[in-house]
C-alpha atoms as a PDB file:
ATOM      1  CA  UNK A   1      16.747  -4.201 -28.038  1.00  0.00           C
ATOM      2  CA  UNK A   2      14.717  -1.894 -25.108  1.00  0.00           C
ATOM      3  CA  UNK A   3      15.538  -2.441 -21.782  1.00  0.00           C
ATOM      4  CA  UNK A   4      12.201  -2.697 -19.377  1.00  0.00           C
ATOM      5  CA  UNK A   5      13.500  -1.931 -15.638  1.00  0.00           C
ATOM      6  CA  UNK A   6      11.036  -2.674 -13.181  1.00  0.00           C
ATOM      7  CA  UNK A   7      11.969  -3.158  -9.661  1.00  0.00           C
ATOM      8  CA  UNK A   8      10.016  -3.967  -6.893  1.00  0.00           C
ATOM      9  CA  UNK A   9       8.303  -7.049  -6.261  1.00  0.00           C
ATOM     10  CA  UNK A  10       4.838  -5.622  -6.288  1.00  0.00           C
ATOM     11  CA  UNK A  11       6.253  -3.996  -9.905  1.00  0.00           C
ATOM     12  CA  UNK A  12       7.133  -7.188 -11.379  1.00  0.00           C
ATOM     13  CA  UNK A  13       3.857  -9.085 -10.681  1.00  0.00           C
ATOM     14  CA  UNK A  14       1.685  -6.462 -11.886  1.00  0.00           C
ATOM     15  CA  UNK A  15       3.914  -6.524 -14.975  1.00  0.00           C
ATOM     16  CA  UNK A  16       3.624  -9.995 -15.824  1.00  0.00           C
ATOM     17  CA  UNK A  17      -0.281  -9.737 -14.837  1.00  0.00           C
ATOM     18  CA  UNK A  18      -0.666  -7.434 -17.638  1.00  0.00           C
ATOM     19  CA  UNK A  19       1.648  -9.063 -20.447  1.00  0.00           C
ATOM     20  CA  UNK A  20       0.133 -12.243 -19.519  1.00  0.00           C
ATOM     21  CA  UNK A  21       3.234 -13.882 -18.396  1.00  0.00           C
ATOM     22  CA  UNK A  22       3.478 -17.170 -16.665  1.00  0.00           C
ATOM     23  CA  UNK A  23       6.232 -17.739 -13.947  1.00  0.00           C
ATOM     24  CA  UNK A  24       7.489 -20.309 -16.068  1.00  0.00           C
ATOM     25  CA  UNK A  25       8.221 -18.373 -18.993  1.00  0.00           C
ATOM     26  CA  UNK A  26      10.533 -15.549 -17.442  1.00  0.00           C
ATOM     27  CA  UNK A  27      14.438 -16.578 -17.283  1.00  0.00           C
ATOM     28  CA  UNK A  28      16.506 -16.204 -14.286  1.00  0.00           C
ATOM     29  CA  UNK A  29      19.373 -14.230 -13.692  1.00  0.00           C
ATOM     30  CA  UNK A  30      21.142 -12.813 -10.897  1.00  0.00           C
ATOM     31  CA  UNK A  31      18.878  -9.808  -9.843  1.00  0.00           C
ATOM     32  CA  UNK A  32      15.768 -11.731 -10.619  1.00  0.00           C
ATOM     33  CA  UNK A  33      13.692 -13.011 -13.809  1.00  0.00           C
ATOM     34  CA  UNK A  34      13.245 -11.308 -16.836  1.00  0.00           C
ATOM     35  CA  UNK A  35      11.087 -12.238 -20.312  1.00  0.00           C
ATOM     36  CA  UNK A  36      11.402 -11.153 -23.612  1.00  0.00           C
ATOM     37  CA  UNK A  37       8.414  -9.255 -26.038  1.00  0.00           C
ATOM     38  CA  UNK A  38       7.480  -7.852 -29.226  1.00  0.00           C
ATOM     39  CA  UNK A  39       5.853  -4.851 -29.319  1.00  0.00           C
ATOM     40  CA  UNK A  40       5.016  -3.646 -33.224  1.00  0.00           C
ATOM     41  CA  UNK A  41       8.540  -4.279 -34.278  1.00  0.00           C
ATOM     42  CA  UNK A  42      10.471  -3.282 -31.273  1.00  0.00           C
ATOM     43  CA  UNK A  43      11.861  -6.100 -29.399  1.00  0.00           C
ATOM     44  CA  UNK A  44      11.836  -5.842 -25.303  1.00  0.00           C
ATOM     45  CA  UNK A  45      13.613  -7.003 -22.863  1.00  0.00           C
ATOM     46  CA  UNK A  46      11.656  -6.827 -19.243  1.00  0.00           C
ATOM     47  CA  UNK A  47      13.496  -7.140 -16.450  1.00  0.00           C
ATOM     48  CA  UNK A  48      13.243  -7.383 -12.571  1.00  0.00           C
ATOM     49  CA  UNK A  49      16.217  -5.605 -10.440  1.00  0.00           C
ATOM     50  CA  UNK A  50      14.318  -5.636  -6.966  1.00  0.00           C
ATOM     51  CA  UNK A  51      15.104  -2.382  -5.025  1.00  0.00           C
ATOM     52  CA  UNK A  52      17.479   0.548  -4.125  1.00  0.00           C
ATOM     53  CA  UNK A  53      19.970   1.993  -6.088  1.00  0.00           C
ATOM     54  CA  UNK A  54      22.577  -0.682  -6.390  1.00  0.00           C
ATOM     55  CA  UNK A  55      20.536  -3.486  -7.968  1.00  0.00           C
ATOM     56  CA  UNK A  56      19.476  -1.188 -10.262  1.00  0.00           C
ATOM     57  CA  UNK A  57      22.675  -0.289 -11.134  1.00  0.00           C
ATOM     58  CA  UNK A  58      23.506  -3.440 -11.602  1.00  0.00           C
ATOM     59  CA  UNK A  59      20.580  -5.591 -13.101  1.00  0.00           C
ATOM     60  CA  UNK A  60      21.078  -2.776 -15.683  1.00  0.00           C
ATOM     61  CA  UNK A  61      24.610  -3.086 -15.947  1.00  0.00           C
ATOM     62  CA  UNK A  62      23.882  -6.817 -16.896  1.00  0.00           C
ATOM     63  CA  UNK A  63      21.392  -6.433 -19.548  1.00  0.00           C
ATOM     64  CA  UNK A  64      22.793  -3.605 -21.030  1.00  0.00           C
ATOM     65  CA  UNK A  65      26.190  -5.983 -21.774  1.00  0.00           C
ATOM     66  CA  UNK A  66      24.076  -8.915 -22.257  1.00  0.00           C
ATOM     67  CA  UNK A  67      21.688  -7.496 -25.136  1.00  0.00           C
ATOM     68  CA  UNK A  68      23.634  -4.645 -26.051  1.00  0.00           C
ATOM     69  CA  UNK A  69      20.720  -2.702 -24.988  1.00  0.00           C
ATOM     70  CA  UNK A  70      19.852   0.555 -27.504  1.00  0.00           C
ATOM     71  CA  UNK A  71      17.832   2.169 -24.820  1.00  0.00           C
ATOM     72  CA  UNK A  72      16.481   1.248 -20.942  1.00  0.00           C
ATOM     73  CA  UNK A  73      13.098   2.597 -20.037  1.00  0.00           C
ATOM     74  CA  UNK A  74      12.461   2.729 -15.789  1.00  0.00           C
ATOM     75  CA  UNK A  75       9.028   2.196 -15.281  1.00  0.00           C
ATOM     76  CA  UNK A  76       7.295   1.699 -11.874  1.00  0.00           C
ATOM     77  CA  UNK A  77       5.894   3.391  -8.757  1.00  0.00           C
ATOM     78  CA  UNK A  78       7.243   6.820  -6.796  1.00  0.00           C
ATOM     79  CA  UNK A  79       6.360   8.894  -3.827  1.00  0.00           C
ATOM     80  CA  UNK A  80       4.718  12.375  -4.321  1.00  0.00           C
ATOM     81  CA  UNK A  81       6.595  15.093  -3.278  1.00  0.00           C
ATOM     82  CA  UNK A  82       5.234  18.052  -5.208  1.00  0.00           C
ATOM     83  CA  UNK A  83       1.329  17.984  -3.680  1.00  0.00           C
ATOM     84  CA  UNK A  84       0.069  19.882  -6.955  1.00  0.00           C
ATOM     85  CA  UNK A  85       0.086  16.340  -8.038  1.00  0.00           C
ATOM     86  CA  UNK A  86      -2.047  13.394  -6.791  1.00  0.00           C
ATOM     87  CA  UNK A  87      -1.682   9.705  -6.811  1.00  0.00           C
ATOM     88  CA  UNK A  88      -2.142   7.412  -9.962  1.00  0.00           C
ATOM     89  CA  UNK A  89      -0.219  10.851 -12.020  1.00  0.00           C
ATOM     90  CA  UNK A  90       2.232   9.324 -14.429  1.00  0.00           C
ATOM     91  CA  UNK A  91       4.787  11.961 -14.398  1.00  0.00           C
ATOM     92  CA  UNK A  92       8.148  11.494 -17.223  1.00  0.00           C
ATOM     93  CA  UNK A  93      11.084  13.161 -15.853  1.00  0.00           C
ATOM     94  CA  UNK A  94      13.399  15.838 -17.995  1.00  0.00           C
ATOM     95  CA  UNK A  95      15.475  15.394 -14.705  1.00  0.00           C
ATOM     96  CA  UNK A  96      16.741  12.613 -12.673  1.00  0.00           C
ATOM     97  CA  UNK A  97      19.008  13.585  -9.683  1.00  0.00           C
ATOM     98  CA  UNK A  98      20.864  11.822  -6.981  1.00  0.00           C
ATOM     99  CA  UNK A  99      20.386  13.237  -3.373  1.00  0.00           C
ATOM    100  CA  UNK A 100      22.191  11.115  -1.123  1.00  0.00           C
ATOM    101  CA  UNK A 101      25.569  11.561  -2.537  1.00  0.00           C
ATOM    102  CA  UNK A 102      27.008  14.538  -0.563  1.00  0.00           C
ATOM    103  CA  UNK A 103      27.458  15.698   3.082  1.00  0.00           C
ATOM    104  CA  UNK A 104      24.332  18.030   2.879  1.00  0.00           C
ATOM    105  CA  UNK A 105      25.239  19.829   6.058  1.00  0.00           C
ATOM    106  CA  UNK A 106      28.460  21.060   4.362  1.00  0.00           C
ATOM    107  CA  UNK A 107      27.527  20.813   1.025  1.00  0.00           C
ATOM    108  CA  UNK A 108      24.627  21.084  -1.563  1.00  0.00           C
ATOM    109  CA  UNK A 109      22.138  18.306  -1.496  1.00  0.00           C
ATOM    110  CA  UNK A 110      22.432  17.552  -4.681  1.00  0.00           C
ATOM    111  CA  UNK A 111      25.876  17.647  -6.923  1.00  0.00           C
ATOM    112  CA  UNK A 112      25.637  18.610 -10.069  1.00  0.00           C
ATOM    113  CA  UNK A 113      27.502  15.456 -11.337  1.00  0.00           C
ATOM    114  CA  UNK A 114      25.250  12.913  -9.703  1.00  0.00           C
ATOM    115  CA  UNK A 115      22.349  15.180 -12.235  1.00  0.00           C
ATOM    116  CA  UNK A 116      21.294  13.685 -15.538  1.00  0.00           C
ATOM    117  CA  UNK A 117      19.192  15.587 -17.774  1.00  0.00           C
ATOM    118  CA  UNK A 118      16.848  13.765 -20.161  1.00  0.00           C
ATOM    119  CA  UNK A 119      15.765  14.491 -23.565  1.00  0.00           C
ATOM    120  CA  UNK A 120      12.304  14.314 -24.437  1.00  0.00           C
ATOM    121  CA  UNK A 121      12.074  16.054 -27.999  1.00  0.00           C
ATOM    122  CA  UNK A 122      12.453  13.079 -30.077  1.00  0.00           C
ATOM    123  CA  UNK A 123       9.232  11.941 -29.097  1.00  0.00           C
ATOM    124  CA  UNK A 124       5.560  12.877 -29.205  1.00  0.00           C
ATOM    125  CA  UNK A 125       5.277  13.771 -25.558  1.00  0.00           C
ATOM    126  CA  UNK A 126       4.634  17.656 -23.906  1.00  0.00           C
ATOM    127  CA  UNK A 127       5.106  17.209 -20.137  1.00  0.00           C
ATOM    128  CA  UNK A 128       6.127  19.641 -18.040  1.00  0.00           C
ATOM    129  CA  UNK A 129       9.678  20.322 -16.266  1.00  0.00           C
ATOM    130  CA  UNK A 130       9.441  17.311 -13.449  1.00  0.00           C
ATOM    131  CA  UNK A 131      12.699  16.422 -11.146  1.00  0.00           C
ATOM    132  CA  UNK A 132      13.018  12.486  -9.997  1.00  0.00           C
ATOM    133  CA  UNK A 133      15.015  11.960  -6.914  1.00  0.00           C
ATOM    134  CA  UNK A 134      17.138   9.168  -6.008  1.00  0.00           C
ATOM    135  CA  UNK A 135      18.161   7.756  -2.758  1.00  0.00           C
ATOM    136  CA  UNK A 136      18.462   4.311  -0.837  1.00  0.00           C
ATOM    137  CA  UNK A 137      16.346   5.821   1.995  1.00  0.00           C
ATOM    138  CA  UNK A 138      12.733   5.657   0.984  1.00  0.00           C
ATOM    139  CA  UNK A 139      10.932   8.573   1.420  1.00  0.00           C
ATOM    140  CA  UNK A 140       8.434   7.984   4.715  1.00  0.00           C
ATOM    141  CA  UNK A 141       9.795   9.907   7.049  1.00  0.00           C
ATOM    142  CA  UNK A 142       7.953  13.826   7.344  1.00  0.00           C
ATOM    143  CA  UNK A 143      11.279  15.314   7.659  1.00  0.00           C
ATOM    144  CA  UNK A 144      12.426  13.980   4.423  1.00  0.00           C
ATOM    145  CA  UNK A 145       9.680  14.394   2.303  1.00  0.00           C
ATOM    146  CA  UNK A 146       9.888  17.951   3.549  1.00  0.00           C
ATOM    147  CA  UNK A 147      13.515  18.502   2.901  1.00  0.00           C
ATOM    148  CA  UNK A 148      13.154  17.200  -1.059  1.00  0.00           C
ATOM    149  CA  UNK A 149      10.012  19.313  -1.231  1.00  0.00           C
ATOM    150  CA  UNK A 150      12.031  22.513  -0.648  1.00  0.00           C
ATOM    151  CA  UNK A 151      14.418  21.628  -2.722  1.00  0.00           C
ATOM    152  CA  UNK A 152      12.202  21.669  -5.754  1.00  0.00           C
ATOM    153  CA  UNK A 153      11.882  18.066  -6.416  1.00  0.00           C
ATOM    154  CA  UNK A 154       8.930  16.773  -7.676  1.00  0.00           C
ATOM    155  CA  UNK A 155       8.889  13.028  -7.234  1.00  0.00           C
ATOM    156  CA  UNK A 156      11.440  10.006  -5.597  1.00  0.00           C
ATOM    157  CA  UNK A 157      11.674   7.017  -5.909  1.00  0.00           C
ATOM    158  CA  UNK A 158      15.343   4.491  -4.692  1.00  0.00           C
ATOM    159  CA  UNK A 159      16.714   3.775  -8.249  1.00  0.00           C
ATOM    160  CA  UNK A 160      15.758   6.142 -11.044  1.00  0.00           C
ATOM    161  CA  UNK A 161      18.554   8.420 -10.992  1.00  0.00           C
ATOM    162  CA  UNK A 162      20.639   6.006 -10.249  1.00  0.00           C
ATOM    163  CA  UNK A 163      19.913   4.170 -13.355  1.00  0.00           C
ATOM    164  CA  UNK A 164      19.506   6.928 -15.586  1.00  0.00           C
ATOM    165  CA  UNK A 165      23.753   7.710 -14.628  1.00  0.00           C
ATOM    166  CA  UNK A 166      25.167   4.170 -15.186  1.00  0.00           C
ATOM    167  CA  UNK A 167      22.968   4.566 -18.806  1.00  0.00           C
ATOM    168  CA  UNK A 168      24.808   7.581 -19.572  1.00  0.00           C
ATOM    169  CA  UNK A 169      28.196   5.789 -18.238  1.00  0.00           C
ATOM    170  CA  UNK A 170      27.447   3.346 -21.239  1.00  0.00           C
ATOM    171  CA  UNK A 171      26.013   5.700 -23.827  1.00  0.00           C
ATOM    172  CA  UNK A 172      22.807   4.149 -23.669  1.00  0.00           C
ATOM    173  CA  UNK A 173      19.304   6.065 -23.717  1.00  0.00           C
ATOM    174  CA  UNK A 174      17.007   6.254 -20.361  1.00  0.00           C
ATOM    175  CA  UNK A 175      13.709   7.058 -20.128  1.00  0.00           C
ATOM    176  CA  UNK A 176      11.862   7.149 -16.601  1.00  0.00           C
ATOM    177  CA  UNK A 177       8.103   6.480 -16.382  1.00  0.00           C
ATOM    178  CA  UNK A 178       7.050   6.942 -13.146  1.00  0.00           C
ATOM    179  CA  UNK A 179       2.896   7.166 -11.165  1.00  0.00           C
ATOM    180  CA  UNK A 180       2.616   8.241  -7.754  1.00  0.00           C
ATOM    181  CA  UNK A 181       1.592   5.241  -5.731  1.00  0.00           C
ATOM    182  CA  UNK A 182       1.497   7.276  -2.532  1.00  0.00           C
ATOM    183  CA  UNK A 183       2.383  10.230  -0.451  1.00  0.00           C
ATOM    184  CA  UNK A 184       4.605  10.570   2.802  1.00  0.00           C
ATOM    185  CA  UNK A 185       2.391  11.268   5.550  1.00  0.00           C
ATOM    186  CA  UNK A 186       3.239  13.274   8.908  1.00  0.00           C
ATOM    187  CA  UNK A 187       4.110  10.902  11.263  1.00  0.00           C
ATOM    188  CA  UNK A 188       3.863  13.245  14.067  1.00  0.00           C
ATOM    189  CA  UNK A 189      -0.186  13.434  14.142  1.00  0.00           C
ATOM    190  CA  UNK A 190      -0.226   9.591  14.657  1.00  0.00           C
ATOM    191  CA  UNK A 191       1.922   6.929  15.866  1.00  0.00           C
ATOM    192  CA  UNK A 192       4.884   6.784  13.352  1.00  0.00           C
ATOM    193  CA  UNK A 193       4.903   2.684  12.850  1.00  0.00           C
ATOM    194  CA  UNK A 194       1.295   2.452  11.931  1.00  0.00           C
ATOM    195  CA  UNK A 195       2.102   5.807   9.136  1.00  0.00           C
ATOM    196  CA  UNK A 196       4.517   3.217   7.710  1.00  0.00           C
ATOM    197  CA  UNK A 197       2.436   0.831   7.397  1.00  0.00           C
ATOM    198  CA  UNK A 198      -0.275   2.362   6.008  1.00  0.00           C
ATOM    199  CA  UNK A 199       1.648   4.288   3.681  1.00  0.00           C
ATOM    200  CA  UNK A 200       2.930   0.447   2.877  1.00  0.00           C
ATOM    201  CA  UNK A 201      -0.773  -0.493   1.812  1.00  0.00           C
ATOM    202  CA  UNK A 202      -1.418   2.472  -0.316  1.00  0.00           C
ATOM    203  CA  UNK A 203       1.922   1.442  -2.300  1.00  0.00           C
ATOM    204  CA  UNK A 204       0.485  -2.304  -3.183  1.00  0.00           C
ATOM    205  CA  UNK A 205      -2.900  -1.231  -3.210  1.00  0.00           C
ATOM    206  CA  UNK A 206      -2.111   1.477  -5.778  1.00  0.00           C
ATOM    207  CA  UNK A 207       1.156  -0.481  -7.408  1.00  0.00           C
ATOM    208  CA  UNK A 208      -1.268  -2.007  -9.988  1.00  0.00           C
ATOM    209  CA  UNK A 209      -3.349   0.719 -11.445  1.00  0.00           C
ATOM    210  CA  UNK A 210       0.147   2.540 -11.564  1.00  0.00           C
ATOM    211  CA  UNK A 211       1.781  -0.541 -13.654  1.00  0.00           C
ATOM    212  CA  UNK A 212      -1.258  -0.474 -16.117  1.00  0.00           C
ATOM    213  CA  UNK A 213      -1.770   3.164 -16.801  1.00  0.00           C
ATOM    214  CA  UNK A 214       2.166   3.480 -17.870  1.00  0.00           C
ATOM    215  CA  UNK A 215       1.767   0.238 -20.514  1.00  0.00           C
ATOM    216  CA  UNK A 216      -1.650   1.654 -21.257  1.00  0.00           C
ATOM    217  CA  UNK A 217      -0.437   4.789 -22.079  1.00  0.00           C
ATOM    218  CA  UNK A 218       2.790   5.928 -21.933  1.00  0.00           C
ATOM    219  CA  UNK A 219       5.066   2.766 -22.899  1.00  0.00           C
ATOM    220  CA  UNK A 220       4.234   2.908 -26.707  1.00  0.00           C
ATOM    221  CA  UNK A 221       5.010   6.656 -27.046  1.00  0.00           C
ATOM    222  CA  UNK A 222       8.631   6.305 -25.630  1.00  0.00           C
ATOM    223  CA  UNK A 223       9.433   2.511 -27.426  1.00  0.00           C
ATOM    224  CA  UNK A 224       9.287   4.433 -30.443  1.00  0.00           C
ATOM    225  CA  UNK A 225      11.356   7.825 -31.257  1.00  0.00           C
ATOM    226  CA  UNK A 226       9.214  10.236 -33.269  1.00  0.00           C
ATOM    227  CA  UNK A 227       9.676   9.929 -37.361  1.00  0.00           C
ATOM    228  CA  UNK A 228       9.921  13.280 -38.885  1.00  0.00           C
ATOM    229  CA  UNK A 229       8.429  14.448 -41.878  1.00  0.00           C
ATOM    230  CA  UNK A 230      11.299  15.741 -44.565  1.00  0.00           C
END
């Protein structure tokens, strides 16, 4: 069985919006709901772990001892970091990092043992070289975004990289499919509370289109690892 991870709130309801999933139909557990579907012959599991890094950690945790999971795929929403993208880009990661895991004034941002490197070649994807990063703090703030932009990351998100390490702690698989919903704004030229809060409405006004263009037309391609011709 797949894992779906989907975490925020705004995440979940566009994915049961799409899969035409009644409330009543999902199970819960102790992260949230989750439902079970077929794609082809693949069976899914979708599940909710609401946000930051440790209920992704462990709603995945769960499912991956409950179904004996083969493979978890992380789909949902990011900030922009890298501005040579826009928003609704559905980026796929070859590299999911952790950057709130050292002392950065005395020590590199990001440790290379809180880095896991994803393989895409089994499948029939060509993306380019794109960095996730990971932290509890969301990126809003200007100062932030700017510190993870010159450190050559490309998008961020608050469980991604996080997941992707307690998958390689079990020996499972993890894809990330990620769309910008939205880019940090400089606070500075306006007053910082109202930034949030618009930045807030761009997230669940965009949260949707993000949801559908990843089972649209990315989710197949990664269910599935390519079949080579002998």
């Amino acid at each position: 069985m797949i894992g779906i991870s989907i975490a925020t709130e705004w995440e979940w309801n566009a994915t049961l919006n799409y899969f035409n999933i009644d409330k009543v139909e999902c199970k819960n557990y102790p992260y949230g709901e989750y439902f079970i579907y077929e794609i082809g012959d693949k069976k899914l599991v979708f599940y909710q772990t609401g946000a930051r890094k440790v209920n992704g950690v462990g709603a995945t945790q769960y499912m991956i001892s409950k179904f004996n999971l083969e493979k978890v795929i992380v789909a949902g929403t990011c900030a922009g970091i890298d501005d040579k993208y826009k928003a609704l880009d559905i980026l796929v990661p070859n590299k999911a990092v952790q950057y709130d895991c050292t002392v950065k004034e005395v020590e590199p941002l990001i440790k290379k043992s809180f880095v896991v490197e994803i393989d895409l070649s089994d499948y029939d994807y060509t993306g380019e070289n794109i960095i996730i990063g990971t932290a509890d703090k969301a990126v809003v703030m200007w100062n932030d975004y700017l510190e993870l932009k010159n450190n050559g990351i490309t998008i961020a998100d608050t469980e991604s990289a996080a997941i992707a390490y307690i998958c390689r702690k079990n020996n499972v698989e993890c894809i990330i499919i990620k769309g910008i919903s939205d880019f940090p704004t400089d606070e500075l030229l306006s007053d910082k509370y109202k930034s949030n809060e618009e930045q807030i409405k761009v997230y669940i006004e965009n949260t949707p289109k993000v949801m559908e263009k990843i089972f649209n037309n990315y989710l197949n391609i990664f269910i599935e690892k390519r079949r080579i011709k002998r």
